[in-house]
Protein backbone atom coordinates (compact mmCIF):
# COMPACT_ATOMS: atom_id res chain seq x y z
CA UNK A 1 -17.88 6.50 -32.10
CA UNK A 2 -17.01 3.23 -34.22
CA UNK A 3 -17.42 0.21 -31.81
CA UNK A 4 -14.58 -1.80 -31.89
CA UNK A 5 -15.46 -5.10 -31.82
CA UNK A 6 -17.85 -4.38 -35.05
CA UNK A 7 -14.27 -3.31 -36.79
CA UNK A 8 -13.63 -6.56 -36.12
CA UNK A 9 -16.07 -8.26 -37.54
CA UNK A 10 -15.71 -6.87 -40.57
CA UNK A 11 -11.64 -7.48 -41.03
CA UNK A 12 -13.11 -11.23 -40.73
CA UNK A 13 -15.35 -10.79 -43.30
CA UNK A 14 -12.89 -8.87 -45.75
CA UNK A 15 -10.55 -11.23 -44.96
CA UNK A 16 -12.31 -14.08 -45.49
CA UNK A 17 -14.53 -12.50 -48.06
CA UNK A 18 -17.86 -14.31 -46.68
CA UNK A 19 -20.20 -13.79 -43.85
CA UNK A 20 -20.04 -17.54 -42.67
CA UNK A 21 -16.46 -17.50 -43.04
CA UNK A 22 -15.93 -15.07 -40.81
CA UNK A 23 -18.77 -16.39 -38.28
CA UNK A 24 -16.57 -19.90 -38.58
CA UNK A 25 -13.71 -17.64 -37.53
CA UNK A 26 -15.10 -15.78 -34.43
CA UNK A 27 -17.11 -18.33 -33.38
CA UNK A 28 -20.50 -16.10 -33.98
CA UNK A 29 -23.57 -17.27 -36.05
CA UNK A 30 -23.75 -15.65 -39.12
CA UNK A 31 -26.88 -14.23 -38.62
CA UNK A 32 -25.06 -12.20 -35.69
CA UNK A 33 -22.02 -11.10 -38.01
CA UNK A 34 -24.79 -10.07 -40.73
CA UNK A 35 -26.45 -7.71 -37.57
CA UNK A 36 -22.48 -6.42 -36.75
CA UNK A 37 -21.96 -5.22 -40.30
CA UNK A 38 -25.06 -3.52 -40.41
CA UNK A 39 -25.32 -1.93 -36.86
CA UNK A 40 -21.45 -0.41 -38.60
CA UNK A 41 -22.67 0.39 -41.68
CA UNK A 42 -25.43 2.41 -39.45
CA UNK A 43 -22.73 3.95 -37.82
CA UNK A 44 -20.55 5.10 -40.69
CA UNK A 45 -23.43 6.60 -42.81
CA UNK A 46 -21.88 4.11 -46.06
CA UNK A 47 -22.31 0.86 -47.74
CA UNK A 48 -19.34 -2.00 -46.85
CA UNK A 49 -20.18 -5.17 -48.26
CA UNK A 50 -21.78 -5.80 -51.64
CA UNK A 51 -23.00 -9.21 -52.64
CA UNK A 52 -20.37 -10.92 -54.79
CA UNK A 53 -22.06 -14.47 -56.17
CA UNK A 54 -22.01 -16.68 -52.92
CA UNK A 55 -20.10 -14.22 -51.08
CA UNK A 56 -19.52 -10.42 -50.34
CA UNK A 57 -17.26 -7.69 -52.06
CA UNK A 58 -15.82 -4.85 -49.58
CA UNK A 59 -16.58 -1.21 -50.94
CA UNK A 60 -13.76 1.51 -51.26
CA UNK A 61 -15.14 2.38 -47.48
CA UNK A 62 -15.06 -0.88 -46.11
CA UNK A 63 -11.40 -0.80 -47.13
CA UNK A 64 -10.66 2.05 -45.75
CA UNK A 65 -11.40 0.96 -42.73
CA UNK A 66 -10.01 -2.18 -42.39
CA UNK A 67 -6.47 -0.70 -43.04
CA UNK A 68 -7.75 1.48 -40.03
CA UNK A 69 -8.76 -1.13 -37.78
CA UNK A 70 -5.51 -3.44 -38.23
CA UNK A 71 -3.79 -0.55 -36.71
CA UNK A 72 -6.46 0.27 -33.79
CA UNK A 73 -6.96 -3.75 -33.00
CA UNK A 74 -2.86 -3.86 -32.52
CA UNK A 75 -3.02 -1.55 -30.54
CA UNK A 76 -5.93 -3.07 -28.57
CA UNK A 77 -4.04 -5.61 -28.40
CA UNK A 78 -1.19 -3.99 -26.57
CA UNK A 79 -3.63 -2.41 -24.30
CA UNK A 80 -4.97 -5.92 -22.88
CA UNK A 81 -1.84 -6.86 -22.68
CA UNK A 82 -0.26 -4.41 -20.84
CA UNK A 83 -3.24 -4.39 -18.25
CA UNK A 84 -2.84 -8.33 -18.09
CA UNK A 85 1.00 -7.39 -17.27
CA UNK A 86 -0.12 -4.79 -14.52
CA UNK A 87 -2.78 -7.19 -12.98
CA UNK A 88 0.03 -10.43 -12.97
CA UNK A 89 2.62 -7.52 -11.40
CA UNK A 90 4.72 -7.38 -14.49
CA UNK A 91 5.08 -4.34 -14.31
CA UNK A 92 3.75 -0.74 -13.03
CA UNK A 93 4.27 0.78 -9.36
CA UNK A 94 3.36 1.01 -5.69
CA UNK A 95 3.39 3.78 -3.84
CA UNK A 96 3.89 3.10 -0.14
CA UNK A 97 3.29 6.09 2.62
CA UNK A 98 4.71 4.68 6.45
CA UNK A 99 5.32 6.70 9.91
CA UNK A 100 9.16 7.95 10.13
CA UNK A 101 9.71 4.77 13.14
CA UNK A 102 8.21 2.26 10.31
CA UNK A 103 9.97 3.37 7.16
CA UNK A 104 13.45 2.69 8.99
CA UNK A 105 12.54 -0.37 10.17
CA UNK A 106 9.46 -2.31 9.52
CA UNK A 107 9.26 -1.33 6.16
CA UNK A 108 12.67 -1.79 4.50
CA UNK A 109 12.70 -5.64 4.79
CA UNK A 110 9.20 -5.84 3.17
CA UNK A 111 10.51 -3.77 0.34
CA UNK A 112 13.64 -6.01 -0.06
CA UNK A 113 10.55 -8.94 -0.26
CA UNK A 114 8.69 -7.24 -2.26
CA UNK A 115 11.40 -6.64 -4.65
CA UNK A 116 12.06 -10.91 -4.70
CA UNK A 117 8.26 -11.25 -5.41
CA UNK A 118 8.20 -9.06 -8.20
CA UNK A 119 10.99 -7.49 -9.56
CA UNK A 120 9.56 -5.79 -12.86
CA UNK A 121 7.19 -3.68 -10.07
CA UNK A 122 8.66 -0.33 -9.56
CA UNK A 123 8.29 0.91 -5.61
CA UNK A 124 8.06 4.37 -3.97
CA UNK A 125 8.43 5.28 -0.63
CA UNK A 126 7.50 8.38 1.05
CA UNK A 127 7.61 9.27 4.40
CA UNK A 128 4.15 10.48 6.00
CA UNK A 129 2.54 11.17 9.91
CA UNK A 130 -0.11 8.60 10.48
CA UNK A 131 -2.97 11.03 9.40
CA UNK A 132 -1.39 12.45 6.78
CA UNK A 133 -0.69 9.07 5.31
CA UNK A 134 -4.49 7.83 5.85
CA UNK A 135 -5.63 11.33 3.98
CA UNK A 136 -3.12 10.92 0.86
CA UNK A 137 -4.36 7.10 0.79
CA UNK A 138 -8.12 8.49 0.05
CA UNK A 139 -6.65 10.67 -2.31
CA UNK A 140 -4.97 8.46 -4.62
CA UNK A 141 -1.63 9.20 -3.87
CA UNK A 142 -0.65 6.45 -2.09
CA UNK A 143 -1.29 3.04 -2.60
CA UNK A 144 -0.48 1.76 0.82
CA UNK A 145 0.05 3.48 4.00
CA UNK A 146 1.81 1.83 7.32
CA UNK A 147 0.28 3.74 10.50
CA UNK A 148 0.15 4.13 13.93
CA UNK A 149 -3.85 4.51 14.96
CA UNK A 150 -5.48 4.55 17.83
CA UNK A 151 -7.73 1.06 17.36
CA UNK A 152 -7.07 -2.06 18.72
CA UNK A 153 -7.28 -5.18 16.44
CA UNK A 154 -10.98 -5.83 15.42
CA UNK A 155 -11.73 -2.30 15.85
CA UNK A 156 -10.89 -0.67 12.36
CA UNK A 157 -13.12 1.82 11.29
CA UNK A 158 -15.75 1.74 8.08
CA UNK A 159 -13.86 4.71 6.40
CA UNK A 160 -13.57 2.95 2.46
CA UNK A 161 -10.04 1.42 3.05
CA UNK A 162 -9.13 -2.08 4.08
CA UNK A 163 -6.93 -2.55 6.83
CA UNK A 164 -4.50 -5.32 8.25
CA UNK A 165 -3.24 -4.96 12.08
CA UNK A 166 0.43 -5.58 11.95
CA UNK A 167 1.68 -5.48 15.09
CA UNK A 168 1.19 -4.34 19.16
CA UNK A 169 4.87 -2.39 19.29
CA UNK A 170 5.74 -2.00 22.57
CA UNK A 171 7.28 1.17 24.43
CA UNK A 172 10.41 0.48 26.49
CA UNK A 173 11.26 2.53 29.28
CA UNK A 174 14.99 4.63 28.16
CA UNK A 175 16.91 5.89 30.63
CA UNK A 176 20.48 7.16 31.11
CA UNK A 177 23.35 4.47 31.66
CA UNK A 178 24.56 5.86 34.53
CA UNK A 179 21.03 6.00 36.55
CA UNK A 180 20.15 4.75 39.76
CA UNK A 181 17.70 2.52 37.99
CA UNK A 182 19.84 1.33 35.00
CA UNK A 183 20.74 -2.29 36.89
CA UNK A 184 17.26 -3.21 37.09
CA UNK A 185 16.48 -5.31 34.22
CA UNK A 186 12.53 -4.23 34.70
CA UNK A 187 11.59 -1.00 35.54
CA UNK A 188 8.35 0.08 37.42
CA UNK A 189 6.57 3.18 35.94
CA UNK A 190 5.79 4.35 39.87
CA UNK A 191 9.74 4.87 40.49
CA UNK A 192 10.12 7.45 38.09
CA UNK A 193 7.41 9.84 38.83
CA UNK A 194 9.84 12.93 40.12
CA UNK A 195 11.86 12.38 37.14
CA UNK A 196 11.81 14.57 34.20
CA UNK A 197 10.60 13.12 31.31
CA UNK A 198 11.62 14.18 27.40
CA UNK A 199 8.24 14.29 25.47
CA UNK A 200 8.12 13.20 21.64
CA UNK A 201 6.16 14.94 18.60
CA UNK A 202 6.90 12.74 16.11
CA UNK A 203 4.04 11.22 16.55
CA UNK A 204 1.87 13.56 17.86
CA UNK A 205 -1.36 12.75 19.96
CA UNK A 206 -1.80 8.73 20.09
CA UNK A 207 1.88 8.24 21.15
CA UNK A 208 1.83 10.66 23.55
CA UNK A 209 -1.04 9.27 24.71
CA UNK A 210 0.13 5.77 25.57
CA UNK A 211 3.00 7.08 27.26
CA UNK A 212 0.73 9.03 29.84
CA UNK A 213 -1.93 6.84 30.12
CA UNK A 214 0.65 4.34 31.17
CA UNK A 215 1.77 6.81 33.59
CA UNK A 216 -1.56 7.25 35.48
CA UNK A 217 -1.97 4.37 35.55
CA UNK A 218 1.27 4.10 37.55
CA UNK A 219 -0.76 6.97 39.80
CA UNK A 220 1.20 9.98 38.11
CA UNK A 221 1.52 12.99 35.41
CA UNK A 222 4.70 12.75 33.70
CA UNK A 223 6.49 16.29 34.15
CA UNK A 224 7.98 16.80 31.17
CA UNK A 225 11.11 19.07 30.43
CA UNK A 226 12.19 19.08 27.03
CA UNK A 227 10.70 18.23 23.69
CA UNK A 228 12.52 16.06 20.83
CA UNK A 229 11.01 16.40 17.27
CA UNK A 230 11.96 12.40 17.16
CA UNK A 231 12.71 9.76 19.13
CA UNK A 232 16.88 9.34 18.00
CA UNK A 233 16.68 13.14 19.07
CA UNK A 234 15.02 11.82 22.65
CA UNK A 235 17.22 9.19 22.93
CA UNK A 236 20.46 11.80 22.91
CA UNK A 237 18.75 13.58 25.60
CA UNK A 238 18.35 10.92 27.94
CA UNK A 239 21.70 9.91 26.89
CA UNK A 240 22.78 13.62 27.73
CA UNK A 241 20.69 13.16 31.58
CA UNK A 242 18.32 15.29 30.57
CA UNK A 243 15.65 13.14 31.43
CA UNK A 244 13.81 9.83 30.71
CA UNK A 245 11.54 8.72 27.99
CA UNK A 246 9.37 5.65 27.21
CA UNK A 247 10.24 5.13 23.29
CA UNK A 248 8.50 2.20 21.61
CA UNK A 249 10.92 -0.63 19.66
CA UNK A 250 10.25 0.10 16.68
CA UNK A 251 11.82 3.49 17.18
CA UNK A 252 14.49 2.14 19.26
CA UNK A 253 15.96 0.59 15.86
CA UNK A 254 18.88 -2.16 15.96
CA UNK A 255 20.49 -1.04 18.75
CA UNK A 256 19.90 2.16 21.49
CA UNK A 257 22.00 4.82 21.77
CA UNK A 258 25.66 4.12 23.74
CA UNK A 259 24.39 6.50 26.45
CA UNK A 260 21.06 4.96 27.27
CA UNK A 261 19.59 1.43 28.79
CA UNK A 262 16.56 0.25 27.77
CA UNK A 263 14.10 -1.79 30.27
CA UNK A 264 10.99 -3.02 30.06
CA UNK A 265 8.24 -1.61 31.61
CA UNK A 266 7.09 -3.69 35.15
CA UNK A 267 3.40 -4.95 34.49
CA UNK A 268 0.77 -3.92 31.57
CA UNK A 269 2.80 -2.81 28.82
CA UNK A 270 2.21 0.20 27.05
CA UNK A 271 2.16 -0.70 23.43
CA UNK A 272 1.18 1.52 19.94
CA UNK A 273 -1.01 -0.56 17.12
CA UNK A 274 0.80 -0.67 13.94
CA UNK A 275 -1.51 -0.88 11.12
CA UNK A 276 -1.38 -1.53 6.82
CA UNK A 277 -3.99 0.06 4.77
CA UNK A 278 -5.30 0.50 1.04
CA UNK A 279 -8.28 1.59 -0.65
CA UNK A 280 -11.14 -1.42 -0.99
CA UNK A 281 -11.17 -0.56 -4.92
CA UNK A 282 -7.31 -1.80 -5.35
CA UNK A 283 -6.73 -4.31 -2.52
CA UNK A 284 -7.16 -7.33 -4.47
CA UNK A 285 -4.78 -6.22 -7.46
CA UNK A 286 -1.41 -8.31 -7.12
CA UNK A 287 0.96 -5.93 -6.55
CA UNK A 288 -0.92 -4.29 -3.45
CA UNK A 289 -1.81 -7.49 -2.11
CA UNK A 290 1.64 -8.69 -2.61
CA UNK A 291 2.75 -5.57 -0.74
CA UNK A 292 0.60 -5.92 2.53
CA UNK A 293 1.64 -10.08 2.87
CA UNK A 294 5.17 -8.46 2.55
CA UNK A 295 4.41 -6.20 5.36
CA UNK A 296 2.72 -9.10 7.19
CA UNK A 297 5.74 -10.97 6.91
CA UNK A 298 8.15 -7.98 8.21
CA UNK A 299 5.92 -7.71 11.16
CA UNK A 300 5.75 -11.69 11.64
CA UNK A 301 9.72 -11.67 11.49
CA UNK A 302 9.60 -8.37 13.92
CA UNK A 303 7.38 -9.97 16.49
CA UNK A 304 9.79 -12.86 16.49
CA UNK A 305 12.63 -11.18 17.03
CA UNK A 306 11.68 -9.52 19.77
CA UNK A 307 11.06 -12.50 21.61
């Protein structure tokens, strides 16, 4: 293999037709161009300078290549370029994987940012379950995942990828409009323990498992009825009196269904940790890390509005 950067060297030296005009040229001693050509002309197996009274004469060979390497430096050239371009976020894309709740919500306004911040960056978005989101992020698929885990902030795990905590999103208690409760502008866990409650996949495991921890520790099991596959699907059965549900904000959207109320819940609230993640190895490239501020700043603006 030809080393580049010898190729180089000798277009300087054709080009200049001496050894220490070509050092004055790259900046090298000539002593060090001298070693170049002849670590090349190892290389090739040929002769490519000859002594021409104070200077040097290119052979047929050396010729040769130098009409090569014009052609392999430009493109070099474009190479570096192009990288530099990727690296200042000039171009190339991010793939973003977020939870169903998240990628209506959350995520949308960072995009829109992201899109300000650099416009030549192409975006993708898929939608992805927390774990399946964290496994295509190890794989390379993804370049950033939004997730629901388990953690609180502090807590991340030392699994290769870097993580940000975004945001505690709260459940709110949904119920229909026409309840006994619905007046009460907080609701206390303990009052609906005979009620049936409408249980959410979505998610499944973690979410689940805030809503009934929060019921024990209102001193009950949830009894649950029915089953929605998400939580606009949960919200139509409460709507329909089917039952009640604790649905966290994020889900809840801009604005709850016509048939519900939604209340906070009366002391501790239950809450599911919202978290951005990438891989260690591409964190610090600009248009990830422009990604996960953008994400910050969606959750920042989130937080706030709640308020």
């Amino acid at each position: 293999m030809i080393d580049v950067r010898r190729l180089r060297v000798l277009k300087a030296v054709v080009e200049s037709g001496s050894v220490s005009g070509a050092a004055a040229y790259l900046n090298y001693t000539p002593s060090a161009v001298s070693q170049s050509i002849t670590a090349l002309e190892r290389e090739t197996g040929t002769v490519l300078l000859e002594r021409a009274g104070r200077g040097v004469r290119p052979t047929d060979a050396a010729l040769v290549l130098c009409e090569h390497a014009t052609l392999v430096l430009a493109s070099v050239q474009r190479a570096e370029e192009a990288l530099a371009a990727l690296r200042a976020g000039r171009g190339g894309r991010v793939r973003v994987g977020a939870f169903p709740t998240a990628g209506s919500s959350l995520v949308p306004q960072a995009l829109a940012a992201f899109q300000q911040h650099l416009p030549d960056v192409a975006l993708d978005l898929t939608v992805l379950e927390p774990d399946e989101a964290i496994a295509s992020l190890h794989a390379g698929t993804i370049d950033v995942a939004v997730v629901v885990e388990a953690f609180p902030p502090g807590q991340a795990p030392s699994d290769g990828l870097r993580r940000r905590h975004l945001l505690a999103d709260p459940f709110r208690m949904v119920i229909p409009r026409g309840h006994r409760l619905a007046a009460r502008r907080v609701v206390d866990l303990e009052t609906l323990a005979t009620e049936q409650w409408i249980a959410v996949n979505s998610c499944p495991g973690y979410c689940q498992q805030v809503v009934n921890e929060a019921c024990l520790r209102a001193g009950f099991r949830p009894r649950y009825g029915l089953e929605a596959d998400e939580y606009p699907t949960a919200q139509g059965f409460v709507a329909a009196g089917l039952g009640v549900a604790l649905i966290p904000l994020l889900a809840l959207g801009a604005a709850a269904h016509s048939g519900v109320v939604v209340r906070r819940v009366k002391g501790e609230q239950p809450v599911r940790q919202v978290w951005s993640a990438t891989r260690a190895a591409i964190a610090d490239q600009v248009p990830v890390r422009t990604m996960l501020d953008d994400l910050d700043w969606a959750a920042r603006q989130f937080v706030a509005s709640m308020s």
